[in-house]
PDB file of N, CA and C in Angstrom:
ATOM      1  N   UNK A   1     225.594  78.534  86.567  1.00  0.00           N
ATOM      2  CA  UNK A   1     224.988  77.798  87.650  1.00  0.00           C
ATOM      3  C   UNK A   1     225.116  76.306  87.366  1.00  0.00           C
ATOM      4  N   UNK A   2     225.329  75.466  88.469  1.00  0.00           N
ATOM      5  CA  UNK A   2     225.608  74.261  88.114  1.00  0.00           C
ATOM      6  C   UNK A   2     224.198  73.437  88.407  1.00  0.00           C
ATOM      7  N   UNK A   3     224.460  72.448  87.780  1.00  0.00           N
ATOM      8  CA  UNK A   3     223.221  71.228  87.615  1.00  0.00           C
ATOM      9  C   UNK A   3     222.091  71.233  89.477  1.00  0.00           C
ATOM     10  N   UNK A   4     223.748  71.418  90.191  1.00  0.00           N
ATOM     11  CA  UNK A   4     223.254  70.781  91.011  1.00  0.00           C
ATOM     12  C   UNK A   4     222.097  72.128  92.286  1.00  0.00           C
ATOM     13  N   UNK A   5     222.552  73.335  91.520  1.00  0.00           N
ATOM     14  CA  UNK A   5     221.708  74.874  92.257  1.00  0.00           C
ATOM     15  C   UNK A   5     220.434  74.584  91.615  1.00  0.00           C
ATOM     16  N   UNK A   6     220.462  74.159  90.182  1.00  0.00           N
ATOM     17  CA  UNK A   6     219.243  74.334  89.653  1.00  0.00           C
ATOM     18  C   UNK A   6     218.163  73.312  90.176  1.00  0.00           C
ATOM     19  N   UNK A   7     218.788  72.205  90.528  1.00  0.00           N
ATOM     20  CA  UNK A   7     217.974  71.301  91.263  1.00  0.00           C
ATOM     21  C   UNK A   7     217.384  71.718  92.539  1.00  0.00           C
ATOM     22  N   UNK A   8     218.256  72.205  93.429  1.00  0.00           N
ATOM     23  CA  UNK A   8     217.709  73.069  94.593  1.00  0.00           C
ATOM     24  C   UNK A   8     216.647  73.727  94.709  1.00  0.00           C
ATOM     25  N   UNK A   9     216.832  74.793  93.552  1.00  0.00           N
ATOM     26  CA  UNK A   9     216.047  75.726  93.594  1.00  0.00           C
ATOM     27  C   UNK A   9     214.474  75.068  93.388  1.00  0.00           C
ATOM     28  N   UNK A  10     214.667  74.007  92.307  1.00  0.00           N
ATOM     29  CA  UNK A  10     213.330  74.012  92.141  1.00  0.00           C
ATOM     30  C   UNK A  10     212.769  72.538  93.378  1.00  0.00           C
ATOM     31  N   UNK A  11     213.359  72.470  94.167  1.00  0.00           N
ATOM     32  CA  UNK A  11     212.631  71.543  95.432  1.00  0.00           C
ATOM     33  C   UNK A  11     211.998  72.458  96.552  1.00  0.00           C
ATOM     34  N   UNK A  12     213.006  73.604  96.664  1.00  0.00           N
ATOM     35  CA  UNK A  12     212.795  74.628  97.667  1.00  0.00           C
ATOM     36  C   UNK A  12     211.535  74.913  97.683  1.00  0.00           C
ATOM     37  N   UNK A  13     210.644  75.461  96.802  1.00  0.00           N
ATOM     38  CA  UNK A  13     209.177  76.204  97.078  1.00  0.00           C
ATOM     39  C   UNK A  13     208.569  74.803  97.438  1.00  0.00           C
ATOM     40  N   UNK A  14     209.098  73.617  96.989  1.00  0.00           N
ATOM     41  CA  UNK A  14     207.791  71.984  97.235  1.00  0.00           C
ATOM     42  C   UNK A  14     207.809  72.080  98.741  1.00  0.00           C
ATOM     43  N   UNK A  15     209.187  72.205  99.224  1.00  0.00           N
ATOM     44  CA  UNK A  15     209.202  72.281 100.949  1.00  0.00           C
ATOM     45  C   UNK A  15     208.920  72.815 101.424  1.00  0.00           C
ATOM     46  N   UNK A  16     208.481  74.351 101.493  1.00  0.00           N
ATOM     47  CA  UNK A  16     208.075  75.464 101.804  1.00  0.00           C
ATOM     48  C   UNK A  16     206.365  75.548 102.070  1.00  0.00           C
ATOM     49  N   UNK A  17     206.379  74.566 101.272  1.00  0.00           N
ATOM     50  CA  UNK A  17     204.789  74.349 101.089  1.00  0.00           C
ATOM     51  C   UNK A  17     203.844  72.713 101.720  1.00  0.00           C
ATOM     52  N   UNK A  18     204.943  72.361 101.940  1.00  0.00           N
ATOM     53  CA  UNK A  18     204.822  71.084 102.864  1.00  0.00           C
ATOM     54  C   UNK A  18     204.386  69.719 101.586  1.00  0.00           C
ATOM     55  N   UNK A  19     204.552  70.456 100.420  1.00  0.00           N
ATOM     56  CA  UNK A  19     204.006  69.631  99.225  1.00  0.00           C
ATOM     57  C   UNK A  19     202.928  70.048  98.416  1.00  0.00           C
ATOM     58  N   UNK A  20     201.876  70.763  98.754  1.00  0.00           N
ATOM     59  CA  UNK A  20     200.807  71.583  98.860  1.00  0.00           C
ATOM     60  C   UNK A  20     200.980  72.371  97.682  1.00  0.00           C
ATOM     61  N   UNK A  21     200.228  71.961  96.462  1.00  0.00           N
ATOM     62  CA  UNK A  21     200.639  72.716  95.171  1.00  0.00           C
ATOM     63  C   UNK A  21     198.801  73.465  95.300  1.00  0.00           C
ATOM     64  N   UNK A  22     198.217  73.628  95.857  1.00  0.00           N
ATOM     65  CA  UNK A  22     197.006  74.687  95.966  1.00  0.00           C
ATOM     66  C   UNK A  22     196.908  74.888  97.444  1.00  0.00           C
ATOM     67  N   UNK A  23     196.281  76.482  96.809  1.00  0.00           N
ATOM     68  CA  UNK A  23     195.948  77.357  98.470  1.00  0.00           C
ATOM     69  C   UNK A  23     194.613  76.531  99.327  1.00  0.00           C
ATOM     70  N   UNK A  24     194.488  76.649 100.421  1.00  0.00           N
ATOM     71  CA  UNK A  24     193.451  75.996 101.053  1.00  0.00           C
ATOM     72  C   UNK A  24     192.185  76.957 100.976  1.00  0.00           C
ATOM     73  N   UNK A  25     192.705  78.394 100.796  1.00  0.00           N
ATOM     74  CA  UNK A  25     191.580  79.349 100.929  1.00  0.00           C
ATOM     75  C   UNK A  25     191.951  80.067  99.904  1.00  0.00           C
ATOM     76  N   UNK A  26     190.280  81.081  99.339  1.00  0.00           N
ATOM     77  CA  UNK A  26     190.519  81.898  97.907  1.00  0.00           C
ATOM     78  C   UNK A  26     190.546  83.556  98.309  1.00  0.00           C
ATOM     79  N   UNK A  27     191.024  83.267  99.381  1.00  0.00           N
ATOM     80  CA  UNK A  27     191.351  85.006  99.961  1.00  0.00           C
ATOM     81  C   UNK A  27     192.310  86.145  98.903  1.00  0.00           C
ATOM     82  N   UNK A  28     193.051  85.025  98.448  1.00  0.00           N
ATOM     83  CA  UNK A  28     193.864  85.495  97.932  1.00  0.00           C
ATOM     84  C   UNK A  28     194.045  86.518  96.466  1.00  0.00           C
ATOM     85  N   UNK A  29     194.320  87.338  95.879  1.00  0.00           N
ATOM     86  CA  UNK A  29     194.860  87.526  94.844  1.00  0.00           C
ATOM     87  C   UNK A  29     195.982  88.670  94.696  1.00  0.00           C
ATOM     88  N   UNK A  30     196.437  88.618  93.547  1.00  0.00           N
ATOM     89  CA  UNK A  30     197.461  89.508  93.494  1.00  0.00           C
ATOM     90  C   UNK A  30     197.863  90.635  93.745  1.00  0.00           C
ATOM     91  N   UNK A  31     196.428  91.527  94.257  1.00  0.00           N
ATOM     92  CA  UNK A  31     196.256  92.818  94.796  1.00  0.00           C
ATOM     93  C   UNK A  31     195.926  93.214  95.869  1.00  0.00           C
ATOM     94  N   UNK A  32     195.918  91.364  96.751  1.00  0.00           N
ATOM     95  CA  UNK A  32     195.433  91.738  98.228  1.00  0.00           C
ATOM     96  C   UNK A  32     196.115  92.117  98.867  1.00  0.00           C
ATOM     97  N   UNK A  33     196.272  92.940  99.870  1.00  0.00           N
ATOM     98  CA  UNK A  33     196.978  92.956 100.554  1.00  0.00           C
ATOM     99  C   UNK A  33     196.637  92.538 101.957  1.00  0.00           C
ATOM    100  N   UNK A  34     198.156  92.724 102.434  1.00  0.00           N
ATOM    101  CA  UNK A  34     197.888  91.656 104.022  1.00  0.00           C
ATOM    102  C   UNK A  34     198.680  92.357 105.191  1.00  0.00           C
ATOM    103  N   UNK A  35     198.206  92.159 106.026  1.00  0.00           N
ATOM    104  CA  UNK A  35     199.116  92.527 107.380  1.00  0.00           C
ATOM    105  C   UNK A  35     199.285  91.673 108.687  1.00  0.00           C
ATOM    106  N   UNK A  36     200.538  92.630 108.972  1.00  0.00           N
ATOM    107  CA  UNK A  36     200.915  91.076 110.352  1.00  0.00           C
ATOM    108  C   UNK A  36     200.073  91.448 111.264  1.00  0.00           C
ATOM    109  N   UNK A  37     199.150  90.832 112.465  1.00  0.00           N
ATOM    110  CA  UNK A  37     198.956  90.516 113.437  1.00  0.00           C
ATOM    111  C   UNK A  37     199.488  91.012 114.603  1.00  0.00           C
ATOM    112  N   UNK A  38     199.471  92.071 115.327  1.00  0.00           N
ATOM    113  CA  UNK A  38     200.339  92.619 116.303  1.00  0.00           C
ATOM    114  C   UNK A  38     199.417  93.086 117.535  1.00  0.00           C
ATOM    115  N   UNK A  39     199.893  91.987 118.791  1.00  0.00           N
ATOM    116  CA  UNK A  39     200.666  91.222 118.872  1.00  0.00           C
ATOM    117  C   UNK A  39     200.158  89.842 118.331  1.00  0.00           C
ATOM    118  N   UNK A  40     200.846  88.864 118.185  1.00  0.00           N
ATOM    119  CA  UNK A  40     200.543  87.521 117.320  1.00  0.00           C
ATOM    120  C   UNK A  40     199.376  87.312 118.695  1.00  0.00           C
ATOM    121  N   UNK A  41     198.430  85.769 117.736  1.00  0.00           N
ATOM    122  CA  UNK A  41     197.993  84.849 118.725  1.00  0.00           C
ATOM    123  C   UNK A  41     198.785  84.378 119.740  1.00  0.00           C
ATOM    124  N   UNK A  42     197.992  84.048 121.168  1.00  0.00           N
ATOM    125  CA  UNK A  42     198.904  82.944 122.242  1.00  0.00           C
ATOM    126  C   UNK A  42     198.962  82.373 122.129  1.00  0.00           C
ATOM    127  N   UNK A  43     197.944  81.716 121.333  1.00  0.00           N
ATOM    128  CA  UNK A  43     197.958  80.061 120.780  1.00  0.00           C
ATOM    129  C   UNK A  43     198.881  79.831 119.799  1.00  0.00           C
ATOM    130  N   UNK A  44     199.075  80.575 118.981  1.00  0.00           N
ATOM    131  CA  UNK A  44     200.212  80.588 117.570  1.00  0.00           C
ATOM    132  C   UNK A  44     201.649  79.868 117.594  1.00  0.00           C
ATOM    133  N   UNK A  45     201.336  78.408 117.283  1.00  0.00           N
ATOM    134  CA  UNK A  45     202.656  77.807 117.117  1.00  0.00           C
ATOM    135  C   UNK A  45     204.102  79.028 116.196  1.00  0.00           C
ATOM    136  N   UNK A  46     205.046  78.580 116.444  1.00  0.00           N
ATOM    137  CA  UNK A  46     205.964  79.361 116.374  1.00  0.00           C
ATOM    138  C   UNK A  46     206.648  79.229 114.636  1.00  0.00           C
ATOM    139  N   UNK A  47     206.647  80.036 113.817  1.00  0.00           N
ATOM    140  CA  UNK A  47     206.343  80.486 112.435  1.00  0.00           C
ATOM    141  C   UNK A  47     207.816  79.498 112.430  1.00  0.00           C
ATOM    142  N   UNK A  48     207.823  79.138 110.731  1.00  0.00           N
ATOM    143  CA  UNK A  48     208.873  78.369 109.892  1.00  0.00           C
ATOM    144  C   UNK A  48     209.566  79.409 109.656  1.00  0.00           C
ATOM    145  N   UNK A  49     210.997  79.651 109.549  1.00  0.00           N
ATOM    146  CA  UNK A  49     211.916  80.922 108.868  1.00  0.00           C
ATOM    147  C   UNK A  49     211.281  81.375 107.740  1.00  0.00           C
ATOM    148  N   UNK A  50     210.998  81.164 106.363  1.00  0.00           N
ATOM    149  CA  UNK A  50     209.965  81.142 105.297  1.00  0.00           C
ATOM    150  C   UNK A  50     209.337  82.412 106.359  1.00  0.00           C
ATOM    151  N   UNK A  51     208.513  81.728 107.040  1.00  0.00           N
ATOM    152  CA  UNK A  51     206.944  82.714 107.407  1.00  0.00           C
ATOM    153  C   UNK A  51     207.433  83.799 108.406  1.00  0.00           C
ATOM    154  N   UNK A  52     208.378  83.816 109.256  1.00  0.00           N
ATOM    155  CA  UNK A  52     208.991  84.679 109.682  1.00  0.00           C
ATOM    156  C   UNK A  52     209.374  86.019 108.859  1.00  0.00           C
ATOM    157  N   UNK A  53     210.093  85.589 107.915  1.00  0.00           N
ATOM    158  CA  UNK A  53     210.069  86.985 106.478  1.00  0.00           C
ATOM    159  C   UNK A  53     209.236  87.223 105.875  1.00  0.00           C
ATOM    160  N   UNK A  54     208.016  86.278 105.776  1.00  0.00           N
ATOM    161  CA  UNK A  54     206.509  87.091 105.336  1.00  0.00           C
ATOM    162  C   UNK A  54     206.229  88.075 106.345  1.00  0.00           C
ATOM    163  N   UNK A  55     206.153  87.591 107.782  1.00  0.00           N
ATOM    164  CA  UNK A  55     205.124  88.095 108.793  1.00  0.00           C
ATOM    165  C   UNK A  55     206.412  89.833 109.075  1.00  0.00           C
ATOM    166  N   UNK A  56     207.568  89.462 108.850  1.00  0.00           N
ATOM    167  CA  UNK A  56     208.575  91.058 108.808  1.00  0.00           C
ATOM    168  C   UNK A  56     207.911  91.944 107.906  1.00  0.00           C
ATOM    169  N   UNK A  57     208.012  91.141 106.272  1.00  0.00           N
ATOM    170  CA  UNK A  57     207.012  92.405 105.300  1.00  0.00           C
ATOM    171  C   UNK A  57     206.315  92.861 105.716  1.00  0.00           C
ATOM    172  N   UNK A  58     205.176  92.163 106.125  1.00  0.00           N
ATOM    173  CA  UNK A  58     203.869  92.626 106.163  1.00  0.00           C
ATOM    174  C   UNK A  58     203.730  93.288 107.440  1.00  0.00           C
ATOM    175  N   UNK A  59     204.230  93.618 108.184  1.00  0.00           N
ATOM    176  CA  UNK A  59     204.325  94.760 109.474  1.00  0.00           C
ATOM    177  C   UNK A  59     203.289  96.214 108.701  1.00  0.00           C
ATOM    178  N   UNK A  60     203.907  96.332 107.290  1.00  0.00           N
ATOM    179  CA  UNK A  60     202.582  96.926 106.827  1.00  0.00           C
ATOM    180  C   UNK A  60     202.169  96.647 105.696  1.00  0.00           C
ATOM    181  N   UNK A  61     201.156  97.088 105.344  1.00  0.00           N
ATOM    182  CA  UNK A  61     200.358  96.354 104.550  1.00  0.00           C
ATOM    183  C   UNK A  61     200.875  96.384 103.414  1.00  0.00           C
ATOM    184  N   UNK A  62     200.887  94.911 102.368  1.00  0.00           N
ATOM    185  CA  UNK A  62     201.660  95.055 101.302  1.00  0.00           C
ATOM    186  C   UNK A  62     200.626  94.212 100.743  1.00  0.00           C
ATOM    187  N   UNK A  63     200.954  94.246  99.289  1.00  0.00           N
ATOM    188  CA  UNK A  63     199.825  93.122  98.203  1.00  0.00           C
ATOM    189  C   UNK A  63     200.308  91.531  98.012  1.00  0.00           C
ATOM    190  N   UNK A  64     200.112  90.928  97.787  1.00  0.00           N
ATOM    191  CA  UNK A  64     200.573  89.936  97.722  1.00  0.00           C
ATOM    192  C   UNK A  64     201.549  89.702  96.395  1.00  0.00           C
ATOM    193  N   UNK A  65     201.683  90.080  95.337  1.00  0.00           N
ATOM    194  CA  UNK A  65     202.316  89.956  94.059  1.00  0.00           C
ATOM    195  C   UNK A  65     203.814  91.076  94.463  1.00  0.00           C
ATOM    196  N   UNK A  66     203.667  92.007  95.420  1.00  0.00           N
ATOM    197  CA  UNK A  66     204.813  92.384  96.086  1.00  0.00           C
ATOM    198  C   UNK A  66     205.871  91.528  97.215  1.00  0.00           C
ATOM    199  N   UNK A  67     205.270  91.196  98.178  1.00  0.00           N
ATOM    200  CA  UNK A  67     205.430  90.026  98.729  1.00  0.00           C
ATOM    201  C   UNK A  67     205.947  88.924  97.837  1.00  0.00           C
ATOM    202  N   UNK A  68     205.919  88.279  97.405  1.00  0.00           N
ATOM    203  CA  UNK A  68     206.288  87.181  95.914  1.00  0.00           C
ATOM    204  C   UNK A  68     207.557  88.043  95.869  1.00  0.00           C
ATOM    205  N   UNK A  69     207.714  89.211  95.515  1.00  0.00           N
ATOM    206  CA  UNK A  69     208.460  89.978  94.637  1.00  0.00           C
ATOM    207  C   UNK A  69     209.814  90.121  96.114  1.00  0.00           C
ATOM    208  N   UNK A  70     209.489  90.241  96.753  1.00  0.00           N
ATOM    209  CA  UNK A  70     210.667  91.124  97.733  1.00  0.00           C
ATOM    210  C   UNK A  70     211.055  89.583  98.419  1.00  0.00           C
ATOM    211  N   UNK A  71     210.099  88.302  98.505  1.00  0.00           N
ATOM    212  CA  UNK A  71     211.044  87.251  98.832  1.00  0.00           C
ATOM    213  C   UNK A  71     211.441  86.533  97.783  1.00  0.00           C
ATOM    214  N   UNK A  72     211.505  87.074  96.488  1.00  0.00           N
ATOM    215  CA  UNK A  72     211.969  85.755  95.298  1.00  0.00           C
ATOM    216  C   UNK A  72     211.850  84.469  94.793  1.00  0.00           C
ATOM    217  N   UNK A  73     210.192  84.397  95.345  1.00  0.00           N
ATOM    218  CA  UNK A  73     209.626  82.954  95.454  1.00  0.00           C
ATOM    219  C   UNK A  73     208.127  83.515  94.702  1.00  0.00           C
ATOM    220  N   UNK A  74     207.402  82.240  94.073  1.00  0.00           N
ATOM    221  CA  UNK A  74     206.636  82.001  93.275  1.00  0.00           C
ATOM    222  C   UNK A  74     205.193  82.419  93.842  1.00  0.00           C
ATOM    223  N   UNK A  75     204.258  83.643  93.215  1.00  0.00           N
ATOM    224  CA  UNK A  75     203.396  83.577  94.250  1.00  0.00           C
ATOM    225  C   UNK A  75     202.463  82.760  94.422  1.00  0.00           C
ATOM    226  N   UNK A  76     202.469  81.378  93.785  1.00  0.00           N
ATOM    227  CA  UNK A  76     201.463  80.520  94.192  1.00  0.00           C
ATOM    228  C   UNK A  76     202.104  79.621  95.652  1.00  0.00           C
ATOM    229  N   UNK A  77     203.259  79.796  95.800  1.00  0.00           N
ATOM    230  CA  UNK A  77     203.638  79.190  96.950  1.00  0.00           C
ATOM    231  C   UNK A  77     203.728  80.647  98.296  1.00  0.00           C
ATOM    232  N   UNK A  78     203.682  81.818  97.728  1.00  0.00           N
ATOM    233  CA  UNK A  78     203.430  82.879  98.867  1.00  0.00           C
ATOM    234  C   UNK A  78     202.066  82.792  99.118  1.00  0.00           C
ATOM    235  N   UNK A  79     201.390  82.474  98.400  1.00  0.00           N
ATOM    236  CA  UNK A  79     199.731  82.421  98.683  1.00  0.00           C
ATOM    237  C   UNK A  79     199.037  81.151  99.520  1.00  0.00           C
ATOM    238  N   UNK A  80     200.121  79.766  99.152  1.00  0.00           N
ATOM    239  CA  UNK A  80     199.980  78.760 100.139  1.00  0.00           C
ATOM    240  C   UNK A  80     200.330  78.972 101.539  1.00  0.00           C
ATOM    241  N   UNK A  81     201.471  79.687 101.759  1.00  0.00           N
ATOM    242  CA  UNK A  81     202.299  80.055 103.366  1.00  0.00           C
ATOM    243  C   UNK A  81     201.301  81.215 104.057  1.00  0.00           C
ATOM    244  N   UNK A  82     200.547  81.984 102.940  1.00  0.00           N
ATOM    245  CA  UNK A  82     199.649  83.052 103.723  1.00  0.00           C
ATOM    246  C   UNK A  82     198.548  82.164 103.938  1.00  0.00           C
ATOM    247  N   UNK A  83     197.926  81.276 103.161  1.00  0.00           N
ATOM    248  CA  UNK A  83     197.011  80.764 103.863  1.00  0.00           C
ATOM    249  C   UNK A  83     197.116  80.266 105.430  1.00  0.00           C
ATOM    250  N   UNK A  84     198.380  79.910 105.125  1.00  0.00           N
ATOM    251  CA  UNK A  84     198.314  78.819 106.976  1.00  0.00           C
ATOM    252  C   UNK A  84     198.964  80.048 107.976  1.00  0.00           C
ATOM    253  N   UNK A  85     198.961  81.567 107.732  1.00  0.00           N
ATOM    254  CA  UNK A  85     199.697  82.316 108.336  1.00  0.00           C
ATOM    255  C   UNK A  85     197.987  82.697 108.942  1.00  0.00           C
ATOM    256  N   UNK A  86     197.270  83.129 107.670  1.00  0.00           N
ATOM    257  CA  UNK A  86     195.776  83.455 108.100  1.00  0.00           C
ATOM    258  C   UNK A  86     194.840  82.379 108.569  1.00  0.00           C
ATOM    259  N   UNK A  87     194.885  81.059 109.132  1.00  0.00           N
ATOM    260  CA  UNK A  87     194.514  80.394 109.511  1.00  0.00           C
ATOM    261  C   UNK A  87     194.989  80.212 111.150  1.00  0.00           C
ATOM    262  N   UNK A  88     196.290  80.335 110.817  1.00  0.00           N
ATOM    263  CA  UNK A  88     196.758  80.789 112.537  1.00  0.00           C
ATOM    264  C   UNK A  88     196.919  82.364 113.031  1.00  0.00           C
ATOM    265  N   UNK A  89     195.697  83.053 112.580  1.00  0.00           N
ATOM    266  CA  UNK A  89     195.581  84.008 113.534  1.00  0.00           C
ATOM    267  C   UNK A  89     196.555  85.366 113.158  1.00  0.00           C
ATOM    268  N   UNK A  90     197.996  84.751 112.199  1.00  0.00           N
ATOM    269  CA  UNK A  90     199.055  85.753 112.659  1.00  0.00           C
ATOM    270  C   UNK A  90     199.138  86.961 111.183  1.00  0.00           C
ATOM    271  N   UNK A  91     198.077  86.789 109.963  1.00  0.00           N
ATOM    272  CA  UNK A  91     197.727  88.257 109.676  1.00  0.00           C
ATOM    273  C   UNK A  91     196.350  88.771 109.415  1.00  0.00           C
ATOM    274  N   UNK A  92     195.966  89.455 108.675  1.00  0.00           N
ATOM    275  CA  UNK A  92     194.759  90.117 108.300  1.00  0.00           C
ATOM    276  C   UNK A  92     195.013  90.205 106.894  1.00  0.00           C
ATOM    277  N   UNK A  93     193.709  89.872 106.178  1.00  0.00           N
ATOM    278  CA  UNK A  93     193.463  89.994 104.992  1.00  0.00           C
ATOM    279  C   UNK A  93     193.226  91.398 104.529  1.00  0.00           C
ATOM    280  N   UNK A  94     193.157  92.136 103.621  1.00  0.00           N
ATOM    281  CA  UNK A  94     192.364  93.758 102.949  1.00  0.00           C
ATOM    282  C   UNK A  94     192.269  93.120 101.696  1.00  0.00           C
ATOM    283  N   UNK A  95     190.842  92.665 101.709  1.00  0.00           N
ATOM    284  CA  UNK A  95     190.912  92.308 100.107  1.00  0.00           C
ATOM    285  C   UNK A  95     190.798  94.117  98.783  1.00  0.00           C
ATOM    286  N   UNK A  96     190.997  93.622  97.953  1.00  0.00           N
ATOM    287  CA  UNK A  96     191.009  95.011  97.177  1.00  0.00           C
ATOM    288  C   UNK A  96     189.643  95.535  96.863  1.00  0.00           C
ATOM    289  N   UNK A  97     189.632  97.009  97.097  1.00  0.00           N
ATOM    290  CA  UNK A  97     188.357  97.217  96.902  1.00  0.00           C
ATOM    291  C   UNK A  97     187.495  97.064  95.500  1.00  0.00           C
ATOM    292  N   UNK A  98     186.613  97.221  95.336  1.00  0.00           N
ATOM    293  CA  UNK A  98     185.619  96.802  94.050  1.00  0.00           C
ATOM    294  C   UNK A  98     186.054  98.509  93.020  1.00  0.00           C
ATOM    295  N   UNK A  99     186.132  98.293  92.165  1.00  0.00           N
ATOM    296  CA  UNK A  99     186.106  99.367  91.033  1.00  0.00           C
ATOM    297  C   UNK A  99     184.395 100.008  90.849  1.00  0.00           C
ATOM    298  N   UNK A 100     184.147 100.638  90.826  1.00  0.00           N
ATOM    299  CA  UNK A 100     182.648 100.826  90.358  1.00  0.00           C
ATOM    300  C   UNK A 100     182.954 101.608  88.651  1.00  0.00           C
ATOM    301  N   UNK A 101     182.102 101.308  87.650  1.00  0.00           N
ATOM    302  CA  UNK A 101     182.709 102.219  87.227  1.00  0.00           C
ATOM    303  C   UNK A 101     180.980 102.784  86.677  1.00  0.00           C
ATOM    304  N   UNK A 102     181.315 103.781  86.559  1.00  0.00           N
ATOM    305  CA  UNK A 102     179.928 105.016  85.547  1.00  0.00           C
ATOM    306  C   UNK A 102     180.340 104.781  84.228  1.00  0.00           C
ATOM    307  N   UNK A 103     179.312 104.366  83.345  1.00  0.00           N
ATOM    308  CA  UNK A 103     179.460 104.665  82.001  1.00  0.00           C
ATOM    309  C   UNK A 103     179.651 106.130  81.510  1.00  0.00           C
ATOM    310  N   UNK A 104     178.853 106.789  82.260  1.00  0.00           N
ATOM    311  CA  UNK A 104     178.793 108.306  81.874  1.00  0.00           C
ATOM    312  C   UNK A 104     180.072 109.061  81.907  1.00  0.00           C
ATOM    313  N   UNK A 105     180.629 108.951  83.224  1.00  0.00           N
ATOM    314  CA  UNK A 105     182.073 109.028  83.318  1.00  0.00           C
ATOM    315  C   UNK A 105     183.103 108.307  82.213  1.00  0.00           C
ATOM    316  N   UNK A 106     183.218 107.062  82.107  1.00  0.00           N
ATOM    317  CA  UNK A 106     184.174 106.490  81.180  1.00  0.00           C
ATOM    318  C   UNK A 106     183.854 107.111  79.769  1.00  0.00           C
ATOM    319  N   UNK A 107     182.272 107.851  79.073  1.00  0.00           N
ATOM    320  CA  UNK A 107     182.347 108.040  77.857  1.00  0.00           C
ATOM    321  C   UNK A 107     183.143 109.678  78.016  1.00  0.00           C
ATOM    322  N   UNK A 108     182.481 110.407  78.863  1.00  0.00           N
ATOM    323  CA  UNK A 108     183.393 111.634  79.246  1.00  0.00           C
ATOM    324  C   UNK A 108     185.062 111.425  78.959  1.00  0.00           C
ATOM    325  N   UNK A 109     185.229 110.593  79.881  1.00  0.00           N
ATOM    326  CA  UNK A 109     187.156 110.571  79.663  1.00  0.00           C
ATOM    327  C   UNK A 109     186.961 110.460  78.124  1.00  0.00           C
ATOM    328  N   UNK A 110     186.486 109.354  78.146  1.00  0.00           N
ATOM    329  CA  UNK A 110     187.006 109.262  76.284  1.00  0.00           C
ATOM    330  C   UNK A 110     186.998 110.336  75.614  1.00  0.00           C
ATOM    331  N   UNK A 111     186.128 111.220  75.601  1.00  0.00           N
ATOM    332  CA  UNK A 111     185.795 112.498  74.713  1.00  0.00           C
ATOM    333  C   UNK A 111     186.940 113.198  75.018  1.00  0.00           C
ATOM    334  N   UNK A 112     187.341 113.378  76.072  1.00  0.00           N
ATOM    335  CA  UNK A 112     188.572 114.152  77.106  1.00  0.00           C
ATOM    336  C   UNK A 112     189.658 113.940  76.073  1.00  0.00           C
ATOM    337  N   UNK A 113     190.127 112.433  76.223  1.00  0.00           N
ATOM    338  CA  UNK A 113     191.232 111.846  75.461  1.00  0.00           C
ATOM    339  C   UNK A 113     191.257 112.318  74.224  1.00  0.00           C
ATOM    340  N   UNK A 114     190.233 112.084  73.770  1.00  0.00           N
ATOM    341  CA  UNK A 114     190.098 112.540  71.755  1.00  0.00           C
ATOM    342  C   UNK A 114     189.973 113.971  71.669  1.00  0.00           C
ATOM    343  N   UNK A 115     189.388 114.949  72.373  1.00  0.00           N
ATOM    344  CA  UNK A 115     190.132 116.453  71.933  1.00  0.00           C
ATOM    345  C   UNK A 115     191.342 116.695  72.026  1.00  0.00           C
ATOM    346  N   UNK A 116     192.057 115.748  73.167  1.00  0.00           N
ATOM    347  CA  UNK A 116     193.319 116.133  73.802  1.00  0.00           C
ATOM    348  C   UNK A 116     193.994 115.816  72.619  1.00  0.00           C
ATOM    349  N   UNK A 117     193.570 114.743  71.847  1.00  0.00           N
ATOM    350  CA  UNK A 117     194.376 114.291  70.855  1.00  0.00           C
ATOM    351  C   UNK A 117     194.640 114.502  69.570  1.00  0.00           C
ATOM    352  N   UNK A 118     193.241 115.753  69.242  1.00  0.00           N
ATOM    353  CA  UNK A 118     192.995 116.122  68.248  1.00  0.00           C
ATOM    354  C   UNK A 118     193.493 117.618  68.196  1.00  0.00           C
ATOM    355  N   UNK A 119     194.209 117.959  69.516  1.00  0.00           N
ATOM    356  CA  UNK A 119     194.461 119.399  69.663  1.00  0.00           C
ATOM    357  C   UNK A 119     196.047 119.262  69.587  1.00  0.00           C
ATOM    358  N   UNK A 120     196.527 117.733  69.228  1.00  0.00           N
ATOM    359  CA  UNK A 120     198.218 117.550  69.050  1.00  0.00           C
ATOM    360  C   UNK A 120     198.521 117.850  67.767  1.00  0.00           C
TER     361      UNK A 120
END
């Protein structure tokens, strides 16, 4: 790769993001997932190419650290473009659900694990 791709590459996500090195909102994390909006807002100015291939993924619901993954861009700059995607209306958040966990249960598995392991 020459001097001059590597330079590219790393301006590309600054533009993408309008400059904007933090998300505006903390909706976000790596396990959220998101979906497009169907049909979009009327009001909804008309998406950047960038947000156009977010708003295709997410037709169904995907996480965000996938998203990152299937457009080849950094997910702190997929998490900036979803903010202003979820600000204009055009997806839905699913934040991840809460874990609960039982102690009683987790000492069970354990016991589970250690016969299993003691019967190898």
């Amino acid at each position: 790769m020459d001097q001059g791709d590597s330079a590219g590459r790393l301006v590309r996500p600054f533009t993408l993001t309008g400059g904007r090195t933090r998300p505006s909102r903390a909706d976000f994390t790596l396990i959220t997932t998101v979906t497009t909006v169907d049909p979009p807002p009327e009001r909804a100015a008309r998406p950047q190419p960038e947000q156009v291939r977010i708003l295709r993924q997410c037709a169904r619901p995907v996480a965000v650290a996938e998203l990152a993954a299937h457009l080849d861009l950094p997910v702190s700059v997929v998490v900036i473009m979803l903010c202003d995607l979820l600000e204009a209306g055009r997806i839905i958040v699913h934040p991840p659900h809460p874990v609960r966990r039982d102690p009683c249960l987790d000492l069970d598995l354990l016991q589970k694990v250690r016969d299993g392991l003691g019967r190898l």
